[in-house]
Protein backbone atom coordinates (compact mmCIF):
# COMPACT_ATOMS: atom_id res chain seq x y z
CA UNK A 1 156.00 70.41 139.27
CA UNK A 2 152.79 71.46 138.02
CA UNK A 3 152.78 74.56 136.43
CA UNK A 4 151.28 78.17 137.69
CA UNK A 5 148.17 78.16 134.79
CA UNK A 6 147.26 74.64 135.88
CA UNK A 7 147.52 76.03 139.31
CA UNK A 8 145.22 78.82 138.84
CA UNK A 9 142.50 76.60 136.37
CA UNK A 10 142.34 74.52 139.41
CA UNK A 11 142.03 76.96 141.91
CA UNK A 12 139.28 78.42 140.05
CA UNK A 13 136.85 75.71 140.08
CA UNK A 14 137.02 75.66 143.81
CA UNK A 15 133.65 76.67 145.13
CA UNK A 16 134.31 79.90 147.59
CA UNK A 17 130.92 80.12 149.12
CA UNK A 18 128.82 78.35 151.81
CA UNK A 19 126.78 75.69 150.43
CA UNK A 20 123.70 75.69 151.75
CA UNK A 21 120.63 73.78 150.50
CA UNK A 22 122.50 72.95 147.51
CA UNK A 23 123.66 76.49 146.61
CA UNK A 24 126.79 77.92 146.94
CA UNK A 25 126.07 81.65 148.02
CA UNK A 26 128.12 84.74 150.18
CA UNK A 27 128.12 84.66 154.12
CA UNK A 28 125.56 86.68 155.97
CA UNK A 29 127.62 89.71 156.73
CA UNK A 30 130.11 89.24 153.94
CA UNK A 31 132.70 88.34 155.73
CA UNK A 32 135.75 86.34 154.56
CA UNK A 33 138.92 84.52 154.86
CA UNK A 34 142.60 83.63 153.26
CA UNK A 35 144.28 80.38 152.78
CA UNK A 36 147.53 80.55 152.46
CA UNK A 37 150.13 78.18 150.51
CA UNK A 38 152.66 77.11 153.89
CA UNK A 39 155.60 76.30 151.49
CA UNK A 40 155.40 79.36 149.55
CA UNK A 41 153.22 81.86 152.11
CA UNK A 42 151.54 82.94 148.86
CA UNK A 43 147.76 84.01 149.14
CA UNK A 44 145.93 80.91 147.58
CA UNK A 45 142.11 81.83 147.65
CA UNK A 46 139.37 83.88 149.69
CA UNK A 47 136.38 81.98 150.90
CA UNK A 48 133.29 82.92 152.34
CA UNK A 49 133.21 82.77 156.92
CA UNK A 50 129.92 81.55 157.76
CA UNK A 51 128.35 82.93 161.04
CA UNK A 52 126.48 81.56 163.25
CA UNK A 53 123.00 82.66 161.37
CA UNK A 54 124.53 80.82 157.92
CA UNK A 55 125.27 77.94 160.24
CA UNK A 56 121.76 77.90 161.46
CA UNK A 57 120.64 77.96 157.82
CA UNK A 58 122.46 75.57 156.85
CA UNK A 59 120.86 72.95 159.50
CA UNK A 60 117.60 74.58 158.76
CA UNK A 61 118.38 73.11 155.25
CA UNK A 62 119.42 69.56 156.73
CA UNK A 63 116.34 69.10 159.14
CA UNK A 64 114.32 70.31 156.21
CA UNK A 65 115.41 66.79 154.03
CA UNK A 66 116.17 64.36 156.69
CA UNK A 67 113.02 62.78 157.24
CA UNK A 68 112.94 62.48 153.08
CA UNK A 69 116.49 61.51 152.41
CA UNK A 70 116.04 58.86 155.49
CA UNK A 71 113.39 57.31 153.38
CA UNK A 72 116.06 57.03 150.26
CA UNK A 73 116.63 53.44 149.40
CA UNK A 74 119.78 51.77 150.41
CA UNK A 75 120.74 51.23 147.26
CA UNK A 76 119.97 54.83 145.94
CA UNK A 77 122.25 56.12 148.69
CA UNK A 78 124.64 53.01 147.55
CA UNK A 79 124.65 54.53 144.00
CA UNK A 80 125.02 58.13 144.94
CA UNK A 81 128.58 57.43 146.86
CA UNK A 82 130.01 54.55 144.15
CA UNK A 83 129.55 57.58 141.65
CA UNK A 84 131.35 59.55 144.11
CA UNK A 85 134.55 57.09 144.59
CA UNK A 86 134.71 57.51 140.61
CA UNK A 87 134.33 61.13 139.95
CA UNK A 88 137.10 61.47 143.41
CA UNK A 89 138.94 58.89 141.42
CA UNK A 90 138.48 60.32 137.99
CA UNK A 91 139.49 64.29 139.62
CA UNK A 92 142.48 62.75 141.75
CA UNK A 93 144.88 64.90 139.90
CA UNK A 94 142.98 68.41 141.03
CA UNK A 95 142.44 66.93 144.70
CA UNK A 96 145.67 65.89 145.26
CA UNK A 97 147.28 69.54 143.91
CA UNK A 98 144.54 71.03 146.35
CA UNK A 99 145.88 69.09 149.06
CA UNK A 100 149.54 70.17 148.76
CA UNK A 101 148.83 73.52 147.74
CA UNK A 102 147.23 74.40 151.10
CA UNK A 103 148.76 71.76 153.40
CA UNK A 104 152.16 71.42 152.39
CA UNK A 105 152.36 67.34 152.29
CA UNK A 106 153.89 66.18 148.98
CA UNK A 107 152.43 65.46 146.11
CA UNK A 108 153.11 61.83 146.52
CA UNK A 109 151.26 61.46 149.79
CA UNK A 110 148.55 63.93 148.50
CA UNK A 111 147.69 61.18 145.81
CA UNK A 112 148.34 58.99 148.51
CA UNK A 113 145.18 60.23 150.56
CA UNK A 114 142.99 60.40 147.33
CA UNK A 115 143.01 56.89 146.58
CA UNK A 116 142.87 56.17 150.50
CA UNK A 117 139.68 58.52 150.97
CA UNK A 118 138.04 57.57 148.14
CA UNK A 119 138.20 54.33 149.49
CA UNK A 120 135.46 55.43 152.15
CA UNK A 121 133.14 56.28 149.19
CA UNK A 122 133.34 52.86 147.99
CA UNK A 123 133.57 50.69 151.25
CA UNK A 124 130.48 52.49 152.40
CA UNK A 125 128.69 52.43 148.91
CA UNK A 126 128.91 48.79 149.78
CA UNK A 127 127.85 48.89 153.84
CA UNK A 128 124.49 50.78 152.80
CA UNK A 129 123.10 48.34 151.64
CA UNK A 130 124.08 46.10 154.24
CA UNK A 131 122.89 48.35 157.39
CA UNK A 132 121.01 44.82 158.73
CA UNK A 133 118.88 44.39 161.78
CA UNK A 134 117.80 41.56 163.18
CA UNK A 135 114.57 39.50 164.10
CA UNK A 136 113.62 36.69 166.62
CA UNK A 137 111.59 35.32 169.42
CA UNK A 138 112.25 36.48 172.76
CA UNK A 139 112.97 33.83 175.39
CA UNK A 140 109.87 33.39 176.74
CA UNK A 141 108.50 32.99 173.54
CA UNK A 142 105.69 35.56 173.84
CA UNK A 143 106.68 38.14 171.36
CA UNK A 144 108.36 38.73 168.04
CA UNK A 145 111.54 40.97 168.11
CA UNK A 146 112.95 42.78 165.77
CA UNK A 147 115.75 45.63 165.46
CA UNK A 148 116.48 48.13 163.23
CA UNK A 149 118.69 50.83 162.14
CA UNK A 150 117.45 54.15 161.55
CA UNK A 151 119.51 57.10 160.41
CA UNK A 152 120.69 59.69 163.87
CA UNK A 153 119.55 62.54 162.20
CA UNK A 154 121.23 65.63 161.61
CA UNK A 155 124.86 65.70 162.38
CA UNK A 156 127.90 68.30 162.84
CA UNK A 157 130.89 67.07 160.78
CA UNK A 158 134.04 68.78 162.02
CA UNK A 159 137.29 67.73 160.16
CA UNK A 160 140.90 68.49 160.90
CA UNK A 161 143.61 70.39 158.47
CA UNK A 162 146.44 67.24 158.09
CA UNK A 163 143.96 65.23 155.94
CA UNK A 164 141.72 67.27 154.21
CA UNK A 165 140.31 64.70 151.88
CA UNK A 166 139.94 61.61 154.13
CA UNK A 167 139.02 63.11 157.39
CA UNK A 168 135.84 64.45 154.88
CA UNK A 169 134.94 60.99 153.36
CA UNK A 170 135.50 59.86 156.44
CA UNK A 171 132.60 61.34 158.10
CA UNK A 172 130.18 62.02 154.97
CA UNK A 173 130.48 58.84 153.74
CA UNK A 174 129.13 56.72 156.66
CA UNK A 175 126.13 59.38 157.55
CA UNK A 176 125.19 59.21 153.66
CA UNK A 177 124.85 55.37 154.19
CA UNK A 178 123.03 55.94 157.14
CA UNK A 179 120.73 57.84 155.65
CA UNK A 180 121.78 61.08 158.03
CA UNK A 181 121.61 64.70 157.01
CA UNK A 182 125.27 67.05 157.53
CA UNK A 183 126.25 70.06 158.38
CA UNK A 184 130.24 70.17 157.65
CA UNK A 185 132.59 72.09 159.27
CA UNK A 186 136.22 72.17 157.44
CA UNK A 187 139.32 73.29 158.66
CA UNK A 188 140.26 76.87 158.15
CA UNK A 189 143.65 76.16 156.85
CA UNK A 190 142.85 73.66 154.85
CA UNK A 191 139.13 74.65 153.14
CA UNK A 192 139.78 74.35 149.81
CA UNK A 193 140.09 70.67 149.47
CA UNK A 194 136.28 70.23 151.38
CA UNK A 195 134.75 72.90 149.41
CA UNK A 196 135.28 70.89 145.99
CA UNK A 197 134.52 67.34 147.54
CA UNK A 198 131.48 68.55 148.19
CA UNK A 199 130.94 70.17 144.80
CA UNK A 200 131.69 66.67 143.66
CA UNK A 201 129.04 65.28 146.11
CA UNK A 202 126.47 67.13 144.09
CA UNK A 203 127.75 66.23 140.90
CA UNK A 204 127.98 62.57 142.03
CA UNK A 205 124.02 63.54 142.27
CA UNK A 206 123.73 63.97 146.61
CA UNK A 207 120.44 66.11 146.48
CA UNK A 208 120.33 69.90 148.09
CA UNK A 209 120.30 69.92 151.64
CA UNK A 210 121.69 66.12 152.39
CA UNK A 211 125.45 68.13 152.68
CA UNK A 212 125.93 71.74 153.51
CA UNK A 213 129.29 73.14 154.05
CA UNK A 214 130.18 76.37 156.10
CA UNK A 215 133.98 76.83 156.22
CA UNK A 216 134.85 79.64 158.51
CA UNK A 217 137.55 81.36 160.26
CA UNK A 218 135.85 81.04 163.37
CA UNK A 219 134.92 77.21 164.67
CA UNK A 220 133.03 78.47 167.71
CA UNK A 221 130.58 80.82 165.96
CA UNK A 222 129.45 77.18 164.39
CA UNK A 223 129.69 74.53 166.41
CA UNK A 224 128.49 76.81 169.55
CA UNK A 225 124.92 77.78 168.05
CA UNK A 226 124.38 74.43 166.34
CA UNK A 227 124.92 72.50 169.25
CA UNK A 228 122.54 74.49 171.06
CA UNK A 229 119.76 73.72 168.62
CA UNK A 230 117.76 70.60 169.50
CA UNK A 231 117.03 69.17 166.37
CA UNK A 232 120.93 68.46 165.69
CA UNK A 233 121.27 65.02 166.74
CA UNK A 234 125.01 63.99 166.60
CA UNK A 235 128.81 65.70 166.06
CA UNK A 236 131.75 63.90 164.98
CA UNK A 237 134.90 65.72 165.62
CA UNK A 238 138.80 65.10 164.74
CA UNK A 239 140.92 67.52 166.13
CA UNK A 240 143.09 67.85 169.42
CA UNK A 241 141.85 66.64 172.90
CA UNK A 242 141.19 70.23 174.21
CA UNK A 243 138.61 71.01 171.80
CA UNK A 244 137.20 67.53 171.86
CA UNK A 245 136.75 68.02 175.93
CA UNK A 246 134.76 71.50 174.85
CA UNK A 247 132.58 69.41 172.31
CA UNK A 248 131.79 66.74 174.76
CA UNK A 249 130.28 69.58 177.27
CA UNK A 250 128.37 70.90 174.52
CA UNK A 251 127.02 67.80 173.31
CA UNK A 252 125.56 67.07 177.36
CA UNK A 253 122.95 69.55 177.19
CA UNK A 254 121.30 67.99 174.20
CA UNK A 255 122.30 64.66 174.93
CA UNK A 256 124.35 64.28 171.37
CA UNK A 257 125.43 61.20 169.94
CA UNK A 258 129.09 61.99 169.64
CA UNK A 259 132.48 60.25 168.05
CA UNK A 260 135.91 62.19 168.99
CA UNK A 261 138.85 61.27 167.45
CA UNK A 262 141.35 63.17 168.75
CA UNK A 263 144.72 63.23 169.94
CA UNK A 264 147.37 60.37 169.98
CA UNK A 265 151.03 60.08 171.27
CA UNK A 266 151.45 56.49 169.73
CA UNK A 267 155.09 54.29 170.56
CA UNK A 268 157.03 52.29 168.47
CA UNK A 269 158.48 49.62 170.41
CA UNK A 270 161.40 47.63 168.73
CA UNK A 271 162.09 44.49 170.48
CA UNK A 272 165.45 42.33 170.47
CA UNK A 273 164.18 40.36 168.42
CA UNK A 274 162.73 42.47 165.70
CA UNK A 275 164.56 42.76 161.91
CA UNK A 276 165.81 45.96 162.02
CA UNK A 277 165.34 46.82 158.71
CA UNK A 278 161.66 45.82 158.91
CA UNK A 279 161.63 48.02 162.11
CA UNK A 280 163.76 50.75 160.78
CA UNK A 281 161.10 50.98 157.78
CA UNK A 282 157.97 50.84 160.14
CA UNK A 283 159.04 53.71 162.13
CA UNK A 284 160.04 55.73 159.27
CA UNK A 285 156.24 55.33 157.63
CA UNK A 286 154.59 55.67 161.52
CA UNK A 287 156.59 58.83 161.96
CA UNK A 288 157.33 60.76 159.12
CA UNK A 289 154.21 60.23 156.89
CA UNK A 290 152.60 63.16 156.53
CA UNK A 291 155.95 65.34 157.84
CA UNK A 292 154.59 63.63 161.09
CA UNK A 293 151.75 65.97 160.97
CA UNK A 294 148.83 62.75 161.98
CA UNK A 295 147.27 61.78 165.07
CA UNK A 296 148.62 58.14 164.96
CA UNK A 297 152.57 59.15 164.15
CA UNK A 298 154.89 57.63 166.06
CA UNK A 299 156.15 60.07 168.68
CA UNK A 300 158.10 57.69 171.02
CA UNK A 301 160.40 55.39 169.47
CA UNK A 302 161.12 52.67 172.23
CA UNK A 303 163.81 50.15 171.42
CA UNK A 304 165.57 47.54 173.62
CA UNK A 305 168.95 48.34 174.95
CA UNK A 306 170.53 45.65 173.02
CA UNK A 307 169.79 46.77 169.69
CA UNK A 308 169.40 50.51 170.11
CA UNK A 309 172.85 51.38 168.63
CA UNK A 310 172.26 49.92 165.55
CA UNK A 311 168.58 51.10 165.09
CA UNK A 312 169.67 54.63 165.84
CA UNK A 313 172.54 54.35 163.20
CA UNK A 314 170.12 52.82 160.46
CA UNK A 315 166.88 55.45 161.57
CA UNK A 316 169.51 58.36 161.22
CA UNK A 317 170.77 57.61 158.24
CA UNK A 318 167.27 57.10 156.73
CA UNK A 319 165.68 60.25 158.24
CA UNK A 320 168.91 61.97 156.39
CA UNK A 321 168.17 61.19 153.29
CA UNK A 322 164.98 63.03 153.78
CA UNK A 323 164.71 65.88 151.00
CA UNK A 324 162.78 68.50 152.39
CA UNK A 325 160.99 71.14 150.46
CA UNK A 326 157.62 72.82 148.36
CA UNK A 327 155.73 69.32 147.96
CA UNK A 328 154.67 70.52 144.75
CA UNK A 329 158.27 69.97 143.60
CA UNK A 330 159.66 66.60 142.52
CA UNK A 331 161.29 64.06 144.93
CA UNK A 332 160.43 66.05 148.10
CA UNK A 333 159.36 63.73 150.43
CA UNK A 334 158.88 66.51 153.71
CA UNK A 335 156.80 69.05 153.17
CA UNK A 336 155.96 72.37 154.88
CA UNK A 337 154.50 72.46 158.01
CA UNK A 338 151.21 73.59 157.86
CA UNK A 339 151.36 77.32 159.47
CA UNK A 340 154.69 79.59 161.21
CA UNK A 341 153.46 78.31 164.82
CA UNK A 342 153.79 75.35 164.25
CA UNK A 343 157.34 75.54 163.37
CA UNK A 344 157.75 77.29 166.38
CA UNK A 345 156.75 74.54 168.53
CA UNK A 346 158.82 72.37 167.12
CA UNK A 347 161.72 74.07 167.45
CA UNK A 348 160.43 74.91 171.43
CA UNK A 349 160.52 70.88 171.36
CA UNK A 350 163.55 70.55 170.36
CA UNK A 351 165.19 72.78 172.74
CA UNK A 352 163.51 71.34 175.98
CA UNK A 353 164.83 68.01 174.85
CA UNK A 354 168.27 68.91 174.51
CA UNK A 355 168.22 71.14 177.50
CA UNK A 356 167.35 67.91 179.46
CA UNK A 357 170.54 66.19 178.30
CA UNK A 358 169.18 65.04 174.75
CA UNK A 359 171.11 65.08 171.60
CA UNK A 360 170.12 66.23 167.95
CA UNK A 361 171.56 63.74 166.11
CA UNK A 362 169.96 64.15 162.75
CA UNK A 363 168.31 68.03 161.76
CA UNK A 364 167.25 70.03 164.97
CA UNK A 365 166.04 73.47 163.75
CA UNK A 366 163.57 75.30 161.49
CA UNK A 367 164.93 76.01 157.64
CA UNK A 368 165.60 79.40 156.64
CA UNK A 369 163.73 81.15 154.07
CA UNK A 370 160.32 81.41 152.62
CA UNK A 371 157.92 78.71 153.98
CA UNK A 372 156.78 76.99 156.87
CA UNK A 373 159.50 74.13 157.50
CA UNK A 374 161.63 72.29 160.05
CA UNK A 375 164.13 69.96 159.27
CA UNK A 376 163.42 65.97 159.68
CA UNK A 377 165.22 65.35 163.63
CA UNK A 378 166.22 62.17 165.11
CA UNK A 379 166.73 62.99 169.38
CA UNK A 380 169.40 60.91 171.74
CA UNK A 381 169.73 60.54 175.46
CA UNK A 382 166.45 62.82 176.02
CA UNK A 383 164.75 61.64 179.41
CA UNK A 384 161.21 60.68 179.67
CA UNK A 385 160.47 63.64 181.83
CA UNK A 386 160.88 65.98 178.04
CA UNK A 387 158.10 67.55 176.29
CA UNK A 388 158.85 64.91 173.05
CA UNK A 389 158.11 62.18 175.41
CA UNK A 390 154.98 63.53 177.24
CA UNK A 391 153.42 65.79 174.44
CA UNK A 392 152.03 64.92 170.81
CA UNK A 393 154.67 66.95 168.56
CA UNK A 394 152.80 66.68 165.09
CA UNK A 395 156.05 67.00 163.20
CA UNK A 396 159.17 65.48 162.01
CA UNK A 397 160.60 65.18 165.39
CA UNK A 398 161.49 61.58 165.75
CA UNK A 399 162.63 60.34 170.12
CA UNK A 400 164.25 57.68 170.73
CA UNK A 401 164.11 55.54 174.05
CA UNK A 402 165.41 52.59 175.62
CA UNK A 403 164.08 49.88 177.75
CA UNK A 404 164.92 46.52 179.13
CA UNK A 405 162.16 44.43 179.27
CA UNK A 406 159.09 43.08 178.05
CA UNK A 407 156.93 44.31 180.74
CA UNK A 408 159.21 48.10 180.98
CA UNK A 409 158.30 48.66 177.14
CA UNK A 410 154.55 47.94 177.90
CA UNK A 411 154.65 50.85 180.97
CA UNK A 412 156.43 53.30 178.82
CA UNK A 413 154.25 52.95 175.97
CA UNK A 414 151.14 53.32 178.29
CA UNK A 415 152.71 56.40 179.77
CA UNK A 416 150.41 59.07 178.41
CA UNK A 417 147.15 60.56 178.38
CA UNK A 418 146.55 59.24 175.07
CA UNK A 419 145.36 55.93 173.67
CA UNK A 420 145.01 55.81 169.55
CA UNK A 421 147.91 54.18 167.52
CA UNK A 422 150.59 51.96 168.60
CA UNK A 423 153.21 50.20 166.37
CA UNK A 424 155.37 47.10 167.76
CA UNK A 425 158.38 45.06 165.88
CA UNK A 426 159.42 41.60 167.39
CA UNK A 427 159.39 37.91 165.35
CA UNK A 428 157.77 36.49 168.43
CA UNK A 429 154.22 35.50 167.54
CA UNK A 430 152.94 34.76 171.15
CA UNK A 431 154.70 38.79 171.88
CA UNK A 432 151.89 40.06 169.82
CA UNK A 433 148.92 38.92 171.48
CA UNK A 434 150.70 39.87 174.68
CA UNK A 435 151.44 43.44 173.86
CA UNK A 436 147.61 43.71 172.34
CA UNK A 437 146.54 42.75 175.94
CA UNK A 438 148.98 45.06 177.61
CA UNK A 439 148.66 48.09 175.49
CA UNK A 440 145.98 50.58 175.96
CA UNK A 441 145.84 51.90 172.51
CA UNK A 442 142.83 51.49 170.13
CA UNK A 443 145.13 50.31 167.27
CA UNK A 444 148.16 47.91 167.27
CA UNK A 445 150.44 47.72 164.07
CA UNK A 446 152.49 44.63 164.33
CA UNK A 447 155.56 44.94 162.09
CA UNK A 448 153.99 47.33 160.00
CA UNK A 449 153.87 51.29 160.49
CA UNK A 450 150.56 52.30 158.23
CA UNK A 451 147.72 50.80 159.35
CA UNK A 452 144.55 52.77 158.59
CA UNK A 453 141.81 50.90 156.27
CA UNK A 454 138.65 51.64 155.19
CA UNK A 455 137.59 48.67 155.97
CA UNK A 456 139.29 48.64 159.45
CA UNK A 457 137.56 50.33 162.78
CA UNK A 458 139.62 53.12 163.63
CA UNK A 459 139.58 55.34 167.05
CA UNK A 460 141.16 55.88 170.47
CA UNK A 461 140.75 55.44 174.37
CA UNK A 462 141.43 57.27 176.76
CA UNK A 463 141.92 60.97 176.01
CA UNK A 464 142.39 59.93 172.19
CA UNK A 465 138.34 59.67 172.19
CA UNK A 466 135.02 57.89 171.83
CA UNK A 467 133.62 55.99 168.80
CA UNK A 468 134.98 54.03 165.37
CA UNK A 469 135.60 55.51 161.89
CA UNK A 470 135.29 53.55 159.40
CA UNK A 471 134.28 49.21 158.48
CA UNK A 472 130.69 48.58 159.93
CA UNK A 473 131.39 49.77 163.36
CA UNK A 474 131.42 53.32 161.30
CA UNK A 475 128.28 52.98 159.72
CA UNK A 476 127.06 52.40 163.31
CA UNK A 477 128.26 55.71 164.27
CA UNK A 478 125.33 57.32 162.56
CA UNK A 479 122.46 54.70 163.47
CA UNK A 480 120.00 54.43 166.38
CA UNK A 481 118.24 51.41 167.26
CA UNK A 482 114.92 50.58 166.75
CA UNK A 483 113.62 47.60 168.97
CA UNK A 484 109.99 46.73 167.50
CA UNK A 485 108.16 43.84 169.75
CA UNK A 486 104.99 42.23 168.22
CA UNK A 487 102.79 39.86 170.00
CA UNK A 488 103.16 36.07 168.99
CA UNK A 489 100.42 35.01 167.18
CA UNK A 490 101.46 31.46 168.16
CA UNK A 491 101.48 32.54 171.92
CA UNK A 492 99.42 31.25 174.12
């Protein structure tokens, strides 16, 4: 465990202000807000609220540069985010304590996401340079044509609590490489993380304006007057369905380019023929990585009949050896949940679930004491018609379902609202292409329960959203097409 004076050092060279043309100042009317530690409740830091006038300045600041940073070379851009991969690389250590500190995961997973969001740095430090058009003669042979990219503009970042790293490089990264100007909204729970990325952005040498960063405790009072404003040009959001629905209304009047990750309700479906081990190891990374707090976990563990005793048995027992706890201690692999409503849900979850004839085999209720934390739970016998079926649970809750066949497995895994992840363990080669037809999920796993790349496209359908994060279809995100057509001079 790291001790309370490394603690504080770190904590103190956190950034608390708004940055805002490259300077990290106060909020307009003063105002502020607290993040709290979820495993220990303990105050962690105060940080400036933006308003909706600091939000404004801050996207006066980004219009002011875009047409100049646009203009950047490629491989200026290129150099600014390789430098950033290695100073997130070289700081991993004060990231990944930031990470636990305010969002409970453990340490292990919170070094976890630095290497895996510093990998956005460095894939897209590589795309810039590689943002190509294209250029030929149009059928008819009477004119030259030619495409290019061109940065958006300026864009609204919004990024969710559970990965307060990646969910950042995710979106900075790409519009960087792009050549777009941001405005970035962070989580209020999880700030802290954001606030020093960005710090690192400007030592990496991003210039003043390119990224401006107004945490706040209220979302509305910046996304509301921003996307109001004609000169922003796009928003990328991650964050639940409800709010991405809001966004998308917004983003009409102005006709925004948008991306919307958002939620997921992803199965696991173990076949007859799977190796249960392989499958029992699968749906323990798809479920309880990140104490199941992540869009693509897998809610709705769907096995066949035939083998369902024996999964169950081996998925208990696994899920039992589970040591819950303060993620900043050693060998805890479940941390807190990220805030006391949360664990309230949960255990609502849990009580529909058995109330429709399921069974708590394994955990079941909140732990007592100081802390935000419910116990890793395996469920029995629950019916389809239960919340854990039909709702995302974002935590350790872990369902599971029988089916029969091939073609039953396919219908209960499209059975929701929701379209991101889905995870599915069978030896049967020709099976795979099969359930990648069937399935109406923007990502398959296939014997494998962590999935997410860098250099991999990564989104939803359905009411899991619109767009790709990440390999070139994320650089794409943030580029309009320019279609240039010059007379042939060979024409006739």
């Amino acid at each position: 465990m790291t001790d309370s004076s490394t603690i504080s050092s770190i904590l103190a060279n956190v950034p608390t202000g708004l940055l805002i043309n490259g300077e990290w100042r106060d909020s307009s009317d003063g105002a502020t807000f607290d993040v709290e530690n979820p495993a220990t409740e303990e105050h962690l830091a105060t940080l400036a609220s933006a308003t909706s006038e600091d939000a404004l300045a801050a996207l006066d600041a980004a219009v002011a540069v875009q047409d100049e940073w646009a203009r950047t070379s490629p491989r200026s851009r290129s150099e600014i985010l390789r430098k950033a991969f290695e100073l997130v690389t070289e700081r991993k250590d004060t990231f990944a304590t930031l990470m636990t500190l305010e969002m409970g995961k453990p340490l292990a997973e919170a070094y976890g996401e630095v290497t895996y969001g510093a990998e956005y740095l460095r894939w897209f430090a590589e795309e810039t340079v590689r943002n190509y058009g294209r250029h030929t003669v149009v059928p008819e042979g009477t004119l030259q044509m030619t495409t290019r990219n061109k940065p958006v503009g300026p864009c609204l970042l919004i990024t969710p609590w559970n990965f307060p790293l990646a969910m950042a490089t995710r979106k900075v990264a790409p519009a960087i490489a792009a050549g777009c100007t941001m405005v970035l909204k962070p989580a209020k729970l999880t700030p802290l993380t954001s606030q020093y990325f960005a710090q690192t952005m400007l030592d990496a040498g991003l210039p003043a304006g390119v990224l401006n960063v107004v945490s706040s405790k209220s979302a509305s009072s910046i996304s509301e007057p921003l996307m109001a404003d004609s000169r922003l040009r796009k928003v990328s959001f991650t964050g639940s369905t409800p709010v991405g629905v809001t966004l998308l209304k917004a983003a009409a009047d102005n006709v925004l380019r948008t991306s919307m990750e958002l939620g997921g309700n992803a199965p696991v479906i173990v076949f007859e023929d799977a190796d249960i081990d392989v499958a029992v190891e699968g749906a323990m990374a798809a479920k309880m990585r990140n104490g199941g707090e992540a869009c693509t976990a897998g809610n709705r563990i769907l096995v066949h009949e035939s083998i369902v005793e024996e999964f169950t048995e081996k998925f208990a027992a696994k899920v039992a050896e589970l040591t819950i706890g303060n993620g900043m201690d050693e060998g805890v692999n479940v941390g807190a949940m990220v805030e006391a409503k949360a664990v309230t849900n949960l255990e609502s979850l849990v009580e529909d679930a058995v109330a429709a004839g399921g069974r708590a085999i394994v955990g079941g209720t909140p732990v007592e004491g100081k802390g935000h934390f419910f116990a890793p739970t395996v469920i029995a016998d629950a019916p389809t018609s239960a919340r854990v079926f039909r709702e995302e649970i974002f935590g350790p809750i872990a369902p599971i379902f029988t089916f029969s066949t091939e073609e039953e497995a396919i219908a209960m895994g499209n059975d929701t609202e929701f379209g991101l992840a889905s995870y599915v363990f069978s030896q049967d080669p020709a099976r795979m292409y099969r359930l990648a037809d069937g399935l109406e999920f923007g990502l398959m796993g296939w014997n494998s329960g962590v999935i997410s790349n860098a250099a991999a496209p990564f989104g939803g359908v359905k009411q899991s959203g619109l767009g790709r994060e990440g390999a070139a279809e994320g650089i794409a995100e943030y580029s309009t097409i320019q279609y240039v057509g010059q007379r042939d001079p060979y024409a006739g």
